[in-house]
C-alpha atoms as a PDB file:
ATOM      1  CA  UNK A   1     -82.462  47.573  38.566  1.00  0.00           C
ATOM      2  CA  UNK A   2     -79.474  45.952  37.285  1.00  0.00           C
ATOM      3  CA  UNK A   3     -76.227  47.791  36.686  1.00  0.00           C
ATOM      4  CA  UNK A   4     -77.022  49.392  32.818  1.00  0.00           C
ATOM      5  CA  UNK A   5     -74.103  48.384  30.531  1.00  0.00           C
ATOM      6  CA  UNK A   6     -72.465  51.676  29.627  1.00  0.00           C
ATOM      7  CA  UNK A   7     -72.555  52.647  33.411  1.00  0.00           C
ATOM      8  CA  UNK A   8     -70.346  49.126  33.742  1.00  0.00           C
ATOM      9  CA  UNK A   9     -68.428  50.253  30.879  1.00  0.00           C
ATOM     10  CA  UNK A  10     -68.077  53.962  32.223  1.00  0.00           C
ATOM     11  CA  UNK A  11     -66.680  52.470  35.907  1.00  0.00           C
ATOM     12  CA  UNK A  12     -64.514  50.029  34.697  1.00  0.00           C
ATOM     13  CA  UNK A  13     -62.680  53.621  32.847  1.00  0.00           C
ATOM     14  CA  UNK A  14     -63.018  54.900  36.087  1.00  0.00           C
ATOM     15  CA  UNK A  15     -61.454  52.251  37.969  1.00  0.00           C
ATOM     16  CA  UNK A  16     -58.529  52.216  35.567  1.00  0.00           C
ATOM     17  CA  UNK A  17     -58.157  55.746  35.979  1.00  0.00           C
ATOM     18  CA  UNK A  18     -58.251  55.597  40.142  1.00  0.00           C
ATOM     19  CA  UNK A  19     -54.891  53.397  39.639  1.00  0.00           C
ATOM     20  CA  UNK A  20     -53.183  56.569  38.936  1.00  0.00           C
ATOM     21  CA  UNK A  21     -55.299  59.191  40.821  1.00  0.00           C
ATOM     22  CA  UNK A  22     -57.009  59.281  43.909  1.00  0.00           C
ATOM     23  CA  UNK A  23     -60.066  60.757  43.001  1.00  0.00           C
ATOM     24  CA  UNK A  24     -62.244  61.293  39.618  1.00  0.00           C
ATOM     25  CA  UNK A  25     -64.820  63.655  38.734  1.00  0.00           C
ATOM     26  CA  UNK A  26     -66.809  62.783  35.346  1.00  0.00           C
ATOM     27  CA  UNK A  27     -69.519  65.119  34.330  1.00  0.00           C
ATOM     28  CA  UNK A  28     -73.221  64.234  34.672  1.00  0.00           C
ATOM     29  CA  UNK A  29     -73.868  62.548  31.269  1.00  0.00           C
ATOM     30  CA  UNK A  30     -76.147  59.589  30.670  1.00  0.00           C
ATOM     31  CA  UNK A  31     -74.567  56.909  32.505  1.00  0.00           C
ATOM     32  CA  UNK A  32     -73.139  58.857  35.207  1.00  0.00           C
ATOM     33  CA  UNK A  33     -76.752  59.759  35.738  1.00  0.00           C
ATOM     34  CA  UNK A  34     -77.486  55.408  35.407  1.00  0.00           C
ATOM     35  CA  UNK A  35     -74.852  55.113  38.149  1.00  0.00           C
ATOM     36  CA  UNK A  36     -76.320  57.791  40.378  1.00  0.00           C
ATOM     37  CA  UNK A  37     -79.593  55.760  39.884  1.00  0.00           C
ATOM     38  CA  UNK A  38     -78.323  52.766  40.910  1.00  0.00           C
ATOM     39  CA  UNK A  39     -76.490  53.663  43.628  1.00  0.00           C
ATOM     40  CA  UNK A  40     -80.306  55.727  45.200  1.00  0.00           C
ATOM     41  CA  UNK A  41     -81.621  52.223  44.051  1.00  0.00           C
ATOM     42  CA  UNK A  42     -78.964  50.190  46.367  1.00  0.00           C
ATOM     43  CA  UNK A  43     -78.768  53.287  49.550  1.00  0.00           C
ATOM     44  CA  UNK A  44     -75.168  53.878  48.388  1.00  0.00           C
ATOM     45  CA  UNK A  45     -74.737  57.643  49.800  1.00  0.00           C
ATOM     46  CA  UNK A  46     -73.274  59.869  47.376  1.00  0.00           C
ATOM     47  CA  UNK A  47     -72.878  62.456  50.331  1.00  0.00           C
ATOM     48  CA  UNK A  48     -70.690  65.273  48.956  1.00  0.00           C
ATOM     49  CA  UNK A  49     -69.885  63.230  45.596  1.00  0.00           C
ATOM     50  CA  UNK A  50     -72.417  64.855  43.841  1.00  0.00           C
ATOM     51  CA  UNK A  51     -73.655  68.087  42.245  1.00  0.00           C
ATOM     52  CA  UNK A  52     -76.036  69.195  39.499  1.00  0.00           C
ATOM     53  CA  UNK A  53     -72.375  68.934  37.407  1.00  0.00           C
ATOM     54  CA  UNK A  54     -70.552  65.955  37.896  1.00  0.00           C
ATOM     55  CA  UNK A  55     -70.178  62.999  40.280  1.00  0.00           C
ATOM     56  CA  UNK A  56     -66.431  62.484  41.795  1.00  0.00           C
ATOM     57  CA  UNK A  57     -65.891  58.765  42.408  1.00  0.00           C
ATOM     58  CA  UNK A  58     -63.052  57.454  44.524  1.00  0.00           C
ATOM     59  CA  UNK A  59     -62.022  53.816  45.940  1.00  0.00           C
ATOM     60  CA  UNK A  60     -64.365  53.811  48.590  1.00  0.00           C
ATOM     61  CA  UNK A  61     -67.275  54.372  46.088  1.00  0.00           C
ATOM     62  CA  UNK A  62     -66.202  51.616  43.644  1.00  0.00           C
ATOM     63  CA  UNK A  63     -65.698  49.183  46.627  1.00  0.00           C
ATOM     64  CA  UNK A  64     -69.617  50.098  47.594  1.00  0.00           C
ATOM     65  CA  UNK A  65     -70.760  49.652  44.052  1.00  0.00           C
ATOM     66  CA  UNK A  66     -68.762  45.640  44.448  1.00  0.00           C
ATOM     67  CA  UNK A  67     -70.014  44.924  47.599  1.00  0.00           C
ATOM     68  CA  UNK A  68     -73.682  45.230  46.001  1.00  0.00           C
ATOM     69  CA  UNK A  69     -72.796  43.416  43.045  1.00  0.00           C
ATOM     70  CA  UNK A  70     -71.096  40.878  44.761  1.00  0.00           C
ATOM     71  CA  UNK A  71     -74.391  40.619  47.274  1.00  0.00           C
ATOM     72  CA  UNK A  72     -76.262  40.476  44.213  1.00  0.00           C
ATOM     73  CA  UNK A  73     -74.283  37.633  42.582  1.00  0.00           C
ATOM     74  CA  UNK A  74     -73.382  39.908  40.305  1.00  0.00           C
ATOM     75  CA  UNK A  75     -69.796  40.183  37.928  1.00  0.00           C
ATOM     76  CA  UNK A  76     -67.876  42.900  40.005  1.00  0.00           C
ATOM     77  CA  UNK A  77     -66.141  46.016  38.059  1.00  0.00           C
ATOM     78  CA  UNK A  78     -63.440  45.151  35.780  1.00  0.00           C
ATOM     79  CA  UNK A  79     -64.893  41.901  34.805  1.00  0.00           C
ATOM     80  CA  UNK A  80     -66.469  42.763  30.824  1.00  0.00           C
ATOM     81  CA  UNK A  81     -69.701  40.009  29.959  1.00  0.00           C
ATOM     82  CA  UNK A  82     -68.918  41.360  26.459  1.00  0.00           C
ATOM     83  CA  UNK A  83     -68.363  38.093  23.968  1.00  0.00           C
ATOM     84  CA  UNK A  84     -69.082  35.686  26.557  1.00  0.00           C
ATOM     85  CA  UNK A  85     -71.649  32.872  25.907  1.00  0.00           C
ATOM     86  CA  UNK A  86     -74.491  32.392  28.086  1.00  0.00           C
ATOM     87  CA  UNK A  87     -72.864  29.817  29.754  1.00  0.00           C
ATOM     88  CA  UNK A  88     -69.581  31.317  30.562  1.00  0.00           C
ATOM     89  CA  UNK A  89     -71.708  34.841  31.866  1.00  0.00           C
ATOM     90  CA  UNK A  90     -73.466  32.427  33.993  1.00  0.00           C
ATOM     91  CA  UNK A  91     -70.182  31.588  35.919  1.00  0.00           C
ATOM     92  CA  UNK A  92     -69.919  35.612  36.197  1.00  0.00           C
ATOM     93  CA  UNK A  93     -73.038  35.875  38.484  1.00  0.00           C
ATOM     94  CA  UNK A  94     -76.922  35.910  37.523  1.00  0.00           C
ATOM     95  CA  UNK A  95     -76.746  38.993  35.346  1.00  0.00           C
ATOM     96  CA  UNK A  96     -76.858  38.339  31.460  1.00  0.00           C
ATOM     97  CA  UNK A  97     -76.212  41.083  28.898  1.00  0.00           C
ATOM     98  CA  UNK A  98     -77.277  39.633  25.448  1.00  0.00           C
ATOM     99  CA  UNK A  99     -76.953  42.549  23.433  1.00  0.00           C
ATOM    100  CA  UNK A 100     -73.093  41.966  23.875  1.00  0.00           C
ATOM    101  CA  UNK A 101     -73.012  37.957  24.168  1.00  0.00           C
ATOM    102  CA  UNK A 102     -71.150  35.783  21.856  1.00  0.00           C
ATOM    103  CA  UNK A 103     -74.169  33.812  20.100  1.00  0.00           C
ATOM    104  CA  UNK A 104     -74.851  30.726  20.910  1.00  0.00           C
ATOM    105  CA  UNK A 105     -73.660  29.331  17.211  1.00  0.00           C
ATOM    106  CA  UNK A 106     -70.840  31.869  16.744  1.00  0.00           C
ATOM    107  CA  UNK A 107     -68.261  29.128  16.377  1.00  0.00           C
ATOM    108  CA  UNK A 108     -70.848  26.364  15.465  1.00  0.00           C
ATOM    109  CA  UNK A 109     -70.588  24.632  12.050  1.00  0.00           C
ATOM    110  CA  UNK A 110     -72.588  22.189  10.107  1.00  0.00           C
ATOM    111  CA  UNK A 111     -70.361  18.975   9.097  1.00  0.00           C
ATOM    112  CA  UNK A 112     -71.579  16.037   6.680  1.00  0.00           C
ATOM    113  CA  UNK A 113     -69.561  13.022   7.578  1.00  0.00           C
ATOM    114  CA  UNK A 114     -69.246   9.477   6.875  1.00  0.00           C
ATOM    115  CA  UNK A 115     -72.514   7.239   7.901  1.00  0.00           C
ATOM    116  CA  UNK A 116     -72.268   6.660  12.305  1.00  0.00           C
ATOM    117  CA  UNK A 117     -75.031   4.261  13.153  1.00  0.00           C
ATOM    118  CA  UNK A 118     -76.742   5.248  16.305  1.00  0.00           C
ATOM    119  CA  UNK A 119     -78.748   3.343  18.157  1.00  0.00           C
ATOM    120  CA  UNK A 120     -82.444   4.366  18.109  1.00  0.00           C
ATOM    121  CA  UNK A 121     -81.756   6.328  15.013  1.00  0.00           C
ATOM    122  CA  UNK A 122     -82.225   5.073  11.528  1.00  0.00           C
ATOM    123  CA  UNK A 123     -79.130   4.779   8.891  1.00  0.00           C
ATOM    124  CA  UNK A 124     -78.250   7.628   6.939  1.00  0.00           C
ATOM    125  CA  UNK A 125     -76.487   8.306   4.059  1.00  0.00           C
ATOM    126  CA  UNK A 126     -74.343  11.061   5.825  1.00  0.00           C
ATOM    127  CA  UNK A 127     -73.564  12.096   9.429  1.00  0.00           C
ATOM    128  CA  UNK A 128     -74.655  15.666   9.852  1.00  0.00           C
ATOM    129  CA  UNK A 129     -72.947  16.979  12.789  1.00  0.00           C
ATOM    130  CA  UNK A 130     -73.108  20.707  14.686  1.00  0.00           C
ATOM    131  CA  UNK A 131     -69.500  20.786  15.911  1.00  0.00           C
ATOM    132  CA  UNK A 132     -67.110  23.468  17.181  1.00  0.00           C
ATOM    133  CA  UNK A 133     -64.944  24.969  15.071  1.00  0.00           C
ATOM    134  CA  UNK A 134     -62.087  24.242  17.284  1.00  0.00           C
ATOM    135  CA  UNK A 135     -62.782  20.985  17.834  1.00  0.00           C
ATOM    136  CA  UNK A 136     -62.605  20.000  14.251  1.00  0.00           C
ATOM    137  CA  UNK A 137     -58.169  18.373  14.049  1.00  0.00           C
ATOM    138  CA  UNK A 138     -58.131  20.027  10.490  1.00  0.00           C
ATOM    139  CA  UNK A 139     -55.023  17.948   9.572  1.00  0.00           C
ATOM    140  CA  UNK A 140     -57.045  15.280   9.311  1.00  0.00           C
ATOM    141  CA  UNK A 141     -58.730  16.223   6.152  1.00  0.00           C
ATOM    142  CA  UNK A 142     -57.105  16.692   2.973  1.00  0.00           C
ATOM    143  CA  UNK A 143     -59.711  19.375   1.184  1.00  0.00           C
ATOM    144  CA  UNK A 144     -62.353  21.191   2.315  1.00  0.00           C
ATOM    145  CA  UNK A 145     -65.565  21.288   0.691  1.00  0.00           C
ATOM    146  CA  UNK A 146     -67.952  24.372   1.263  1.00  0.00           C
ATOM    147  CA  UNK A 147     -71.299  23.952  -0.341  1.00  0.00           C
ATOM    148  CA  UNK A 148     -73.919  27.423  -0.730  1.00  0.00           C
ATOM    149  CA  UNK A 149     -77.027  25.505  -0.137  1.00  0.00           C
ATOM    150  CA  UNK A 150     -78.485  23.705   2.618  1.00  0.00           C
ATOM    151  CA  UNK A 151     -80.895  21.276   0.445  1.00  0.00           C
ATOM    152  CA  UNK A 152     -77.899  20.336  -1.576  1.00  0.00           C
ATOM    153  CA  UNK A 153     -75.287  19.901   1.655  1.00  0.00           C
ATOM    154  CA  UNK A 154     -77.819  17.951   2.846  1.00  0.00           C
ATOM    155  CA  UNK A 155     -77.978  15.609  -0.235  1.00  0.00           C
ATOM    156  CA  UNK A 156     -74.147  16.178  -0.520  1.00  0.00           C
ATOM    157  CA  UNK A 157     -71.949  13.330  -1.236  1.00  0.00           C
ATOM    158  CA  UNK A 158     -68.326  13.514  -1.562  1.00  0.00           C
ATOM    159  CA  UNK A 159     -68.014  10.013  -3.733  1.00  0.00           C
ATOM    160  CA  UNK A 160     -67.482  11.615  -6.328  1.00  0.00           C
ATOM    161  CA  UNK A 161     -64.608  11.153  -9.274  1.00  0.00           C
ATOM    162  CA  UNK A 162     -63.823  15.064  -9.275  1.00  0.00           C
ATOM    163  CA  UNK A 163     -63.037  14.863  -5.463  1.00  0.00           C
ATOM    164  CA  UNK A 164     -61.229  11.014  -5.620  1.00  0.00           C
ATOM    165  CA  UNK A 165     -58.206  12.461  -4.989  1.00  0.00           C
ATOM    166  CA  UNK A 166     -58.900  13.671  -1.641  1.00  0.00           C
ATOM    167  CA  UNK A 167     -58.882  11.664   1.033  1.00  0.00           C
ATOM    168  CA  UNK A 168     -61.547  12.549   4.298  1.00  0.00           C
ATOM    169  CA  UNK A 169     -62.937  15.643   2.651  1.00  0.00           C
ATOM    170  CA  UNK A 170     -64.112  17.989   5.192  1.00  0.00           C
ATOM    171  CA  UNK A 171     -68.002  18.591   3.994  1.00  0.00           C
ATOM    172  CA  UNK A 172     -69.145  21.464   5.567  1.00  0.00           C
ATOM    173  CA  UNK A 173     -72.264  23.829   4.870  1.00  0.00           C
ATOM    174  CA  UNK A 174     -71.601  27.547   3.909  1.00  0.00           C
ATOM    175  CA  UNK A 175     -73.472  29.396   6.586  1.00  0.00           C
ATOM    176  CA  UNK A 176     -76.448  31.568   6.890  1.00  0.00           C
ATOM    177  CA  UNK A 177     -77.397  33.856   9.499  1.00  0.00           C
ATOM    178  CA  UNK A 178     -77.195  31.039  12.048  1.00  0.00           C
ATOM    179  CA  UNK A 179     -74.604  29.176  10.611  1.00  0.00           C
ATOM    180  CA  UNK A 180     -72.069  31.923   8.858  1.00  0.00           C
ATOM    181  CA  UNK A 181     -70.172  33.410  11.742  1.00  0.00           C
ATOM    182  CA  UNK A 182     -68.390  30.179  12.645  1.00  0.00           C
ATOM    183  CA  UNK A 183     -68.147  28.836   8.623  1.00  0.00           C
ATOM    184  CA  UNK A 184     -65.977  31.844   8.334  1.00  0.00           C
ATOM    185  CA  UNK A 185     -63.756  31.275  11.427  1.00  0.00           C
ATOM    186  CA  UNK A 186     -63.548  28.185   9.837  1.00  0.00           C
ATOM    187  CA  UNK A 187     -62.380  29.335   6.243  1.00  0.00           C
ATOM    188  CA  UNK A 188     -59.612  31.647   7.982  1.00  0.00           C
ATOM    189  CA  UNK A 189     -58.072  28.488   9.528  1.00  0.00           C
ATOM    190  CA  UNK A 190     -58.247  26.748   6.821  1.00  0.00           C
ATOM    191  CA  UNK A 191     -56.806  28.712   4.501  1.00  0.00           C
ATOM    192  CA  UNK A 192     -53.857  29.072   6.800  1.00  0.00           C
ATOM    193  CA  UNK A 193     -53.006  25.166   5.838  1.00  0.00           C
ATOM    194  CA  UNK A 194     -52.690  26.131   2.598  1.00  0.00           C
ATOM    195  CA  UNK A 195     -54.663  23.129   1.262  1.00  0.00           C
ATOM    196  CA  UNK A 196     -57.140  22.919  -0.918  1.00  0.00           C
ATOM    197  CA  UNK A 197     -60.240  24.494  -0.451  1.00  0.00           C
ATOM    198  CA  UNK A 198     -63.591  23.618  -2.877  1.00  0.00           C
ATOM    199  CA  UNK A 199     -66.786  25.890  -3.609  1.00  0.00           C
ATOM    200  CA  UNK A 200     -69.812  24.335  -4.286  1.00  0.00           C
ATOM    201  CA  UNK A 201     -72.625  26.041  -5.310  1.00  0.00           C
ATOM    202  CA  UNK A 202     -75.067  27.897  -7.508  1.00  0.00           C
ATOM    203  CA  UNK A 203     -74.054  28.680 -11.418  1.00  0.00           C
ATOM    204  CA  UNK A 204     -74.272  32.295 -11.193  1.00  0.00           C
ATOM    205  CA  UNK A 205     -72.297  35.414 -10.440  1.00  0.00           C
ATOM    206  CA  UNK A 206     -73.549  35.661  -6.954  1.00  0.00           C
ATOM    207  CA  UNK A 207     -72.343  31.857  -6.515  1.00  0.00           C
ATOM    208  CA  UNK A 208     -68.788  32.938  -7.988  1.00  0.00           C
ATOM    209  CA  UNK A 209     -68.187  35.954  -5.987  1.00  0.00           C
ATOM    210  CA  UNK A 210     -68.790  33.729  -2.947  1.00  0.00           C
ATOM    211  CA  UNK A 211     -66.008  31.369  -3.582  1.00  0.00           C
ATOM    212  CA  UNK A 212     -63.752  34.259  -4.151  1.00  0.00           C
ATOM    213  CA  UNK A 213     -64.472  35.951  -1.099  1.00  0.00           C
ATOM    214  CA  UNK A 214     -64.151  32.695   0.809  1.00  0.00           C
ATOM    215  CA  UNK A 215     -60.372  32.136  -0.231  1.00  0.00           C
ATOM    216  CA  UNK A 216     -61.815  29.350  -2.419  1.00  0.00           C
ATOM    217  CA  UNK A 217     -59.059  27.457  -4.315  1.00  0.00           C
ATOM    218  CA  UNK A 218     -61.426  25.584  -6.853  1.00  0.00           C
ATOM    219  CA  UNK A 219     -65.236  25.561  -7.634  1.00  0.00           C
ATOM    220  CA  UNK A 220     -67.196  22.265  -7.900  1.00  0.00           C
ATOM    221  CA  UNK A 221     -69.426  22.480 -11.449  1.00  0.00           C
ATOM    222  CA  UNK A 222     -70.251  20.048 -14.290  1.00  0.00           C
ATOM    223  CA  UNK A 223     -68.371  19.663 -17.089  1.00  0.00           C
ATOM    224  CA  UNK A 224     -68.401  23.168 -19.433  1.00  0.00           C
ATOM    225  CA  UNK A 225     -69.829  21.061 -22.476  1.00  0.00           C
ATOM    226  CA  UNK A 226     -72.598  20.232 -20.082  1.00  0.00           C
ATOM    227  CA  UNK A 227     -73.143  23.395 -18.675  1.00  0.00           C
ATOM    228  CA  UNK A 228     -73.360  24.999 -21.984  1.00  0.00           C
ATOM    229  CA  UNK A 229     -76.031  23.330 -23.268  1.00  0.00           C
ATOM    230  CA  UNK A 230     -78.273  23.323 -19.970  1.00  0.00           C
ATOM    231  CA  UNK A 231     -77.546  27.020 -18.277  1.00  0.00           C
ATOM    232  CA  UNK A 232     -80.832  29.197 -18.877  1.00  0.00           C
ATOM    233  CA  UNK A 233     -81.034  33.131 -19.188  1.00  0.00           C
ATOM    234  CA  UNK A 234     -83.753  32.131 -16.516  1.00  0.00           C
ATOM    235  CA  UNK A 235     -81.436  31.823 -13.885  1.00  0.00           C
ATOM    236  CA  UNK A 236     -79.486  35.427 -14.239  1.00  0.00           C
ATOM    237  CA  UNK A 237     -81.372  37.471 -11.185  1.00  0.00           C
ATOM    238  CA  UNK A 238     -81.424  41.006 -11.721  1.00  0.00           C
ATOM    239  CA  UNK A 239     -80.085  41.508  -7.971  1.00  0.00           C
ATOM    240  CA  UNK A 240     -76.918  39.951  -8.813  1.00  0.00           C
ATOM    241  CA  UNK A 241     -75.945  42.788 -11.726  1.00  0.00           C
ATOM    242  CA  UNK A 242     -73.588  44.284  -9.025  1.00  0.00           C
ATOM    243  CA  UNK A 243     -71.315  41.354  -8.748  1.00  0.00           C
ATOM    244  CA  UNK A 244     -70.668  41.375 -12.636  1.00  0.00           C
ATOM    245  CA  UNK A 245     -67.937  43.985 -12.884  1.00  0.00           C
ATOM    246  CA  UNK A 246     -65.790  42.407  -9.753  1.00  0.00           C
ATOM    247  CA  UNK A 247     -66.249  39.133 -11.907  1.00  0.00           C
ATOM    248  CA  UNK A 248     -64.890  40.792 -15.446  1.00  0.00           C
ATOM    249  CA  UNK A 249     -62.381  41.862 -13.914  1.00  0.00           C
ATOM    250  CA  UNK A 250     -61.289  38.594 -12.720  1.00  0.00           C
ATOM    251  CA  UNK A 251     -62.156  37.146 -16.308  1.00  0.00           C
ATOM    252  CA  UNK A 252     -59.864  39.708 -18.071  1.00  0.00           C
ATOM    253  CA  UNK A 253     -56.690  38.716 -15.622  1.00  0.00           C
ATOM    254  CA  UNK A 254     -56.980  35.050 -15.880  1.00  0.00           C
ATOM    255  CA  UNK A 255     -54.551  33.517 -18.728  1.00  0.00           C
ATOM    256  CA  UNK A 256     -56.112  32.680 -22.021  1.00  0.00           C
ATOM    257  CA  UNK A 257     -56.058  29.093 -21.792  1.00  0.00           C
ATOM    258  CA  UNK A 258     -57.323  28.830 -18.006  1.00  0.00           C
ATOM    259  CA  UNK A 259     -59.993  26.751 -17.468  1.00  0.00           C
ATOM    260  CA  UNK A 260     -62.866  29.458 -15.875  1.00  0.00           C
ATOM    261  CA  UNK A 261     -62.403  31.532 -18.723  1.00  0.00           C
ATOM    262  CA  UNK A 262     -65.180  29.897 -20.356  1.00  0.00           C
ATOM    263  CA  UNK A 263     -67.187  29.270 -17.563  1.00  0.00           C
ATOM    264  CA  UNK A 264     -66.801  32.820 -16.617  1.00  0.00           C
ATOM    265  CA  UNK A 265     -67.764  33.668 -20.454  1.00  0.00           C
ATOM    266  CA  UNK A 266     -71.196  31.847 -20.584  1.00  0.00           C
ATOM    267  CA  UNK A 267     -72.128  33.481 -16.820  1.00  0.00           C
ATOM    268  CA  UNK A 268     -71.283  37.309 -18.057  1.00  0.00           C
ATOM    269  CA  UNK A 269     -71.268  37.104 -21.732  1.00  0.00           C
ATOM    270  CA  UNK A 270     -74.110  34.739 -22.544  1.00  0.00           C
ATOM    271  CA  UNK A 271     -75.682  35.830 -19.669  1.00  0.00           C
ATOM    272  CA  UNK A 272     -76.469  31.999 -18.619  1.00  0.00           C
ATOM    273  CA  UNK A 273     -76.445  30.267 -14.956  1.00  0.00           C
ATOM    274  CA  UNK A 274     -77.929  27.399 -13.290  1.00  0.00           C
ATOM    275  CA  UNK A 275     -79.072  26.741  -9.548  1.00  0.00           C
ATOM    276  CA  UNK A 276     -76.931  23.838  -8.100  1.00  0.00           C
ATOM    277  CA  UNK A 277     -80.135  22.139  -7.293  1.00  0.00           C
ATOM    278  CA  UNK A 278     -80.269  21.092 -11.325  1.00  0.00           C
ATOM    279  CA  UNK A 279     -76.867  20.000 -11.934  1.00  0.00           C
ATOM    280  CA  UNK A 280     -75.749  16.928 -13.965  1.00  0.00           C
ATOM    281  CA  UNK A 281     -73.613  15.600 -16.169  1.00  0.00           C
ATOM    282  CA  UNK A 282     -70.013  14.726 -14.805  1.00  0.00           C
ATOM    283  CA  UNK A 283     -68.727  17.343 -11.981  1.00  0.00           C
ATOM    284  CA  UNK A 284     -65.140  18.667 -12.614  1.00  0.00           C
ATOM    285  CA  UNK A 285     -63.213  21.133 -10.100  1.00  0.00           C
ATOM    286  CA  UNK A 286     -62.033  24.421 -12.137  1.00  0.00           C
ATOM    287  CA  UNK A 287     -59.415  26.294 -10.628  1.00  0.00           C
ATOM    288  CA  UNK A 288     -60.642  29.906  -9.503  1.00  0.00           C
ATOM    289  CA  UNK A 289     -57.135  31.700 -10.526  1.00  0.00           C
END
């Protein structure tokens, strides 16, 4: 039986608490009760500890409980498995808690990069790379580019004239559930540099709200002239209603001549979007405030 979690949790407040006293007495709740099971488990003798009340731990019992774990090649008291990888528990002893482990693509991020020919592998338009957050030097690019769909980052190119004025654009894919956590470690740091920071994705008020709540500086979208004649009332989801009024209100405190006033107009007004899967026409970057 290994040591249950919330008994580790509820010794390691114990231990902190024997640094002032000599001796504590916690009542018999749930994992007191785990860590009188253990102990029967291990033939550490409570002796006069115990009572149909409470169990009074001391040094002497803590040091029994490590011995056991350390035996066991266990993390001793004290030492929390909580947000460690796999890999760093491991170094901890055998024991693995993932209900509290850092996932193993928490700080993981999908990167499109300039074509790396690898031997055995054939050329490709792009480099897609799974990378560390924190190994990415983000002074070395001069925009980041954060696109909604995987299809499209896949087919993603950054050659083109509405992003020629960045040099090394950092192409990376927005996230999902396996993806997300570390995109938005990533969007934190960047938007500490201050630097320019590009949405691109669907047409739609879903696709909008997105870039605002990523500390997006700009979205990536064809031309409005474009747009306007190819948007469809098709592509205005009924689950998306609930990001309209956010989106108005953004609308109504943008200055008359700014450029995502009209774009902003034919998405809640005309009621009119477009997956980014049919774009065309030239692409232009509009300024999101």
């Amino acid at each position: 039986m290994n040591l249950p979690s919330r008994a580790r949790n509820g010794l390691n407040g114990v231990a902190r608490e024997l640094l002032r006293q000599p001796a504590v007495e916690k009542p018999r709740r749930q994992w007191v009760d785990d860590v009188v099971a253990w102990c029967h488990q291990h033939d550490i003798d409570l002796a006069t500890r115990i009572n149909s009340k409470a169990l009074r731990f001391d040094a002497n019992l803590l040091a029994q409980i490590n011995d056991v774990l350390e035996s066991a090649r266990i993390a001793p008291l004290g030492r929390s498995l909580s947000g460690l990888t796999s890999s760093a528990q491991a170094k901890e002893g055998v024991e693995e808690n993932k209900a509290t482990r850092e996932s193993p693509r928490a700080r993981r991020v999908l990167v499109s990069f300039p074509p790396q020919p690898t031997t055995g592998l054939a050329n490709e338009p792009r480099a897609i790379r799974d990378v560390d957050v924190h190994a990415l030097k983000l002074s070395a690019f001069s925009a980041l580019v954060q696109v909604e769909n995987l299809d499209s980052f896949y087919a993603f190119s950054p050659e083109l004239t509405a992003l020629s004025g960045y040099v090394n654009p950092l192409v990376v894919y927005r996230g999902d559930s396996h993806y997300g956590g570390g995109f938005a470690l990533l969007a934190e740091a960047w938007h500490k540099t201050r630097r320019t920071h590009i949405y691109a994705g669907d047409f739609d008020v879903k696709g909008v709200t997105l870039a605002l709540d990523s500390n997006a500086t700009h979205i990536l979208l064809p031309g409005i002239e474009w747009l306007t004649q190819n948007a469809t009332p098709l592509h205005v989801p009924a689950e998306q209603f609930s990001y309209q009024r956010r989106l108005r209100k953004h609308l109504a405190a943008l200055p008359a001549a700014h450029p995502l006033r009209d774009y902003l107009t034919l998405l809640l007004e005309k009621q009119r979007g477009l997956k980014q899967q049919w774009f065309g026409g030239e692409m232009v970057c509009v300024a999101l405030s």
